[in-house]
N, C-alpha and C. Protein backbone atom coordinates (compact mmCIF):
# COMPACT_ATOMS: atom_id res chain seq x y z
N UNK A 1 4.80 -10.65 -10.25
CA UNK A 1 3.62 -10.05 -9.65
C UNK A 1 3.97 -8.64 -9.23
N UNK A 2 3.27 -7.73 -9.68
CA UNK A 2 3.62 -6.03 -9.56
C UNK A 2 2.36 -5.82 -8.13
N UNK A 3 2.94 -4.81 -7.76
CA UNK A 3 2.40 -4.23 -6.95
C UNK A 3 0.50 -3.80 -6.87
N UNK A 4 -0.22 -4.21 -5.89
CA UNK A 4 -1.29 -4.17 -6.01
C UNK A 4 -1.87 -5.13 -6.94
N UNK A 5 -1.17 -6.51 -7.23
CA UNK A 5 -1.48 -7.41 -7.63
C UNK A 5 -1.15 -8.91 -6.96
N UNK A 6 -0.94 -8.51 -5.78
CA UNK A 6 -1.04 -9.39 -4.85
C UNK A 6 -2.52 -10.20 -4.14
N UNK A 7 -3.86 -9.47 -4.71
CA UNK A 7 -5.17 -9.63 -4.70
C UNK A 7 -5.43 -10.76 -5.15
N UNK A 8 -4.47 -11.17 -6.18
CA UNK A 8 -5.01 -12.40 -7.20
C UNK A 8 -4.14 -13.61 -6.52
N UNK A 9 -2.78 -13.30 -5.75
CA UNK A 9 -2.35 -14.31 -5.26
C UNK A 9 -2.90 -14.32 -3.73
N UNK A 10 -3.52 -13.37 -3.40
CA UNK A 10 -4.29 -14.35 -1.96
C UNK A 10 -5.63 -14.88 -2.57
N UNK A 11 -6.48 -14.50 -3.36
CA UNK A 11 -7.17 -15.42 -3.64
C UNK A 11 -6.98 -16.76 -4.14
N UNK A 12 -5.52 -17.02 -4.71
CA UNK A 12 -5.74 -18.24 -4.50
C UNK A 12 -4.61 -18.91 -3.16
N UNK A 13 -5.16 -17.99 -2.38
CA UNK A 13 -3.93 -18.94 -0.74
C UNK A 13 -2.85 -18.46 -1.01
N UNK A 14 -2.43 -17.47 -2.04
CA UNK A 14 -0.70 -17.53 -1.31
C UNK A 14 -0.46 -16.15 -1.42
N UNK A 15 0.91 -15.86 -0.94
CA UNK A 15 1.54 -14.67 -0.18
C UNK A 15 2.61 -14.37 -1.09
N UNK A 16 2.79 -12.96 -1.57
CA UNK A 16 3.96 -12.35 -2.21
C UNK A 16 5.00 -12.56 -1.76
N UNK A 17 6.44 -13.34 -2.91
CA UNK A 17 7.53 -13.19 -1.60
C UNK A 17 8.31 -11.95 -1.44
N UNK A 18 7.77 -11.08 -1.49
CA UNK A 18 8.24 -9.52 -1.41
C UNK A 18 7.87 -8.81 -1.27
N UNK A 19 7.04 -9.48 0.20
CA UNK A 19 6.28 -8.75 0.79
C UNK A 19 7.09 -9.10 2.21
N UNK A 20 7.00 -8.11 2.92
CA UNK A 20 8.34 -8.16 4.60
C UNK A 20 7.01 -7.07 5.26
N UNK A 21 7.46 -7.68 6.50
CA UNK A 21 6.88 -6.73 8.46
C UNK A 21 7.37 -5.40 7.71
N UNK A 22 6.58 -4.74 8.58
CA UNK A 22 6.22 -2.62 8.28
C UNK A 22 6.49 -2.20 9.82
N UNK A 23 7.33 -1.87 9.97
CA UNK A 23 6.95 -0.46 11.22
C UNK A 23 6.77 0.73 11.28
N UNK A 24 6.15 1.45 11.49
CA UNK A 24 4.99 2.84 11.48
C UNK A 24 5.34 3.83 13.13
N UNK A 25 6.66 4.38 13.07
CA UNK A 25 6.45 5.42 14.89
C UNK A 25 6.71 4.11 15.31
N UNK A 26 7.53 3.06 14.87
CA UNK A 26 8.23 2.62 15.83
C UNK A 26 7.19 1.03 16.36
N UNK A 27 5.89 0.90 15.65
CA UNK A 27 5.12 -0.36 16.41
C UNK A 27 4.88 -0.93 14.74
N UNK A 28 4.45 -2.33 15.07
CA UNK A 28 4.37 -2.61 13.92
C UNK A 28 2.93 -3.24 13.38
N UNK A 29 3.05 -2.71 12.16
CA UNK A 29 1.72 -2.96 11.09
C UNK A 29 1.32 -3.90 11.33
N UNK A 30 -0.21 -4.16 11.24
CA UNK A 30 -1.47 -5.36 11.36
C UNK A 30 -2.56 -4.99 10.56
N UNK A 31 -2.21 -6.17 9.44
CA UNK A 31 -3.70 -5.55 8.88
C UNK A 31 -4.86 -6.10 9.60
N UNK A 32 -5.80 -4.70 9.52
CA UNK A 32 -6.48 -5.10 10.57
C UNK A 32 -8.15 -5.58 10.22
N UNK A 33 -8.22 -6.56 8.84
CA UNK A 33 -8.85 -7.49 8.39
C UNK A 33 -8.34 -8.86 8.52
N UNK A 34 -7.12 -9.35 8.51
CA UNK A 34 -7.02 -10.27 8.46
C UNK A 34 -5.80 -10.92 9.23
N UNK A 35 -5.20 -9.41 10.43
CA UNK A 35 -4.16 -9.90 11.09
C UNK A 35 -2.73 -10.46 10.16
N UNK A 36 -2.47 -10.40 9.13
CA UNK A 36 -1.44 -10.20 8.27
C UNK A 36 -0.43 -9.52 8.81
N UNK A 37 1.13 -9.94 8.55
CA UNK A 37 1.60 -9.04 9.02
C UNK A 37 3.11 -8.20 8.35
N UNK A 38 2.50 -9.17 6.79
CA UNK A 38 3.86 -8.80 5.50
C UNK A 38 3.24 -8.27 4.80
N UNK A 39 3.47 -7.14 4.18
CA UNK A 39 2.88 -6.10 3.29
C UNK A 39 3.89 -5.38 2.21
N UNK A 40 3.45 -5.47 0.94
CA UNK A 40 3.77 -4.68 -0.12
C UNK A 40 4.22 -3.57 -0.28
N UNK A 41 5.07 -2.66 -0.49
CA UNK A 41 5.19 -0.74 0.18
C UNK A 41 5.43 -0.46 -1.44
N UNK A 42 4.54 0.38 -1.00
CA UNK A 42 3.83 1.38 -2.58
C UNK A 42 3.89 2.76 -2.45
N UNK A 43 4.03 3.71 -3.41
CA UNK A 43 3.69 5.30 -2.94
C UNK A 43 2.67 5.68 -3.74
N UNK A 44 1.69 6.39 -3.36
CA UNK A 44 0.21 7.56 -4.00
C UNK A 44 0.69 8.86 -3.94
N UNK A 45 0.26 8.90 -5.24
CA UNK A 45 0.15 10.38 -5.13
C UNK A 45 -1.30 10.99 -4.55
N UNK A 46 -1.39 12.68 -3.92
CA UNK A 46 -2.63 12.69 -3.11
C UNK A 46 -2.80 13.99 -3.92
N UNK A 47 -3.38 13.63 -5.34
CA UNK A 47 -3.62 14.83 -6.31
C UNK A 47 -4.58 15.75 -6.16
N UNK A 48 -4.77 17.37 -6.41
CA UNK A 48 -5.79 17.96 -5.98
C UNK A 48 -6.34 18.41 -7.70
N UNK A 49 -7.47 18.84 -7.79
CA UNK A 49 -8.05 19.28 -8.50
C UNK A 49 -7.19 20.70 -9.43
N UNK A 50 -7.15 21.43 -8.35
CA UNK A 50 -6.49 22.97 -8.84
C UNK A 50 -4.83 22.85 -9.29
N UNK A 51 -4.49 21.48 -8.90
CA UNK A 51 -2.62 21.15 -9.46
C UNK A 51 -2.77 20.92 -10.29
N UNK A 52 -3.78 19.84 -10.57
CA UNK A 52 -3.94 19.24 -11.94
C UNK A 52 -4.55 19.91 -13.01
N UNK A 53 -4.99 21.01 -12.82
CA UNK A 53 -5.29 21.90 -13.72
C UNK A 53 -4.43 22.77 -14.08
N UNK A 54 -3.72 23.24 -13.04
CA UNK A 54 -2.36 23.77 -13.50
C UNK A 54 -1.32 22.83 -13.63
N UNK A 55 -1.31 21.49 -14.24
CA UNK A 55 -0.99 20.50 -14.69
C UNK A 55 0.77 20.77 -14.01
N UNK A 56 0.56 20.75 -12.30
CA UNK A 56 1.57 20.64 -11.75
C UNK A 56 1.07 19.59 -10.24
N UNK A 57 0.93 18.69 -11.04
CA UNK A 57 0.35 17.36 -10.65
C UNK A 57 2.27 17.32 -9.45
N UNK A 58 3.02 16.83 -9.96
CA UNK A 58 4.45 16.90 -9.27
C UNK A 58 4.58 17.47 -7.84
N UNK A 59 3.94 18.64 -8.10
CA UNK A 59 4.05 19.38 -6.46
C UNK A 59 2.97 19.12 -5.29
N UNK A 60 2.07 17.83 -5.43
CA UNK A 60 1.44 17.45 -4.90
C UNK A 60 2.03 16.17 -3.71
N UNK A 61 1.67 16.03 -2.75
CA UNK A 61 2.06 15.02 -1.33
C UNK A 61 1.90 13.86 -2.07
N UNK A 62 3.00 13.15 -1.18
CA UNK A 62 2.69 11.62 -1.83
C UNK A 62 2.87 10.97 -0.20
N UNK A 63 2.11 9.67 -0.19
CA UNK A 63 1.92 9.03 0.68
C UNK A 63 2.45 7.34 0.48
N UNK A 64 2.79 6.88 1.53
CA UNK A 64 3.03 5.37 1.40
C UNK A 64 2.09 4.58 1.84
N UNK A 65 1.74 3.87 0.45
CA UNK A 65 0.71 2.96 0.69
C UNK A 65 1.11 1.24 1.13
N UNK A 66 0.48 0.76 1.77
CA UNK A 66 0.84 -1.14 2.14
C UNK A 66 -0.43 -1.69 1.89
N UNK A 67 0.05 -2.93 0.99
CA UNK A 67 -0.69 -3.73 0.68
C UNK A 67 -0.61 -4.93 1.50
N UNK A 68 -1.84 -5.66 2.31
CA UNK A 68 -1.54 -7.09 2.59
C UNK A 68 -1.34 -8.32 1.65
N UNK A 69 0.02 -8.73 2.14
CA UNK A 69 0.01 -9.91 1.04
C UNK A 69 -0.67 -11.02 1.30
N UNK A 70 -1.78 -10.70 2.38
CA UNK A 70 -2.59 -12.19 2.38
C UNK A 70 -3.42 -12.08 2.12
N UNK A 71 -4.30 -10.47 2.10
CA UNK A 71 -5.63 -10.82 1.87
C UNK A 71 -6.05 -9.15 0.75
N UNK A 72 -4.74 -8.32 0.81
CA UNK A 72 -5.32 -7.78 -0.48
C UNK A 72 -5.45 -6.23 0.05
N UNK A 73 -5.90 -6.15 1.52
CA UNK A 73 -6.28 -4.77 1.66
C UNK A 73 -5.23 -3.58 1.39
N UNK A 74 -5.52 -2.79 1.64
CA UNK A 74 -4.82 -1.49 1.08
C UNK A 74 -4.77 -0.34 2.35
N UNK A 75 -3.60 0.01 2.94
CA UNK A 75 -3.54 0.55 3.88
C UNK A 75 -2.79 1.79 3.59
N UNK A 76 -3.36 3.33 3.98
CA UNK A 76 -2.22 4.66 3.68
C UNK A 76 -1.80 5.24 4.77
N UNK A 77 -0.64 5.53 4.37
CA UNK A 77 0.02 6.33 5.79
C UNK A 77 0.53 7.69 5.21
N UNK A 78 0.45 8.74 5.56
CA UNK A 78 0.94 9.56 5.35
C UNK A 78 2.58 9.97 6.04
């Protein structure tokens, strides 16, 4: 199961096993749909229009994304 495909295993009841607790500044992550508290860690890229035209997509911010492994949502942190 790859990343951001943990959607299909909470729909049917179950939880990624590689999915582990997040701390964020020190407190820790809750998703805050479903009180979950093991999440997936992913990175986005946060592409702009004018990089990608100067097809220097690369020099753009990337952010860490968490997925809940119970119920799917999608959380970004910069």
């Amino acid at each position: 199961m790859g990343f951001l495909s943990s959607f299909e295993a909470a729909a049917r009841g179950e939880d990624d096993s590689r999915a582990r607790p997040v701390s964020i500044a020190g407190k820790a992550v809750v998703c805050p749909h479903c009180g979950g508290t093991r999440f997936l860690e992913g990175k986005a890229q946060l592409n702009t229009a004018g990089m990608s035209f100067l097809n220097l997509d690369w020099l753009n911010r990337s952010v860490t994304v968490l997925e809940c492994a119970h119920c799917g949502r999608i959380q970004w942190f910069a």
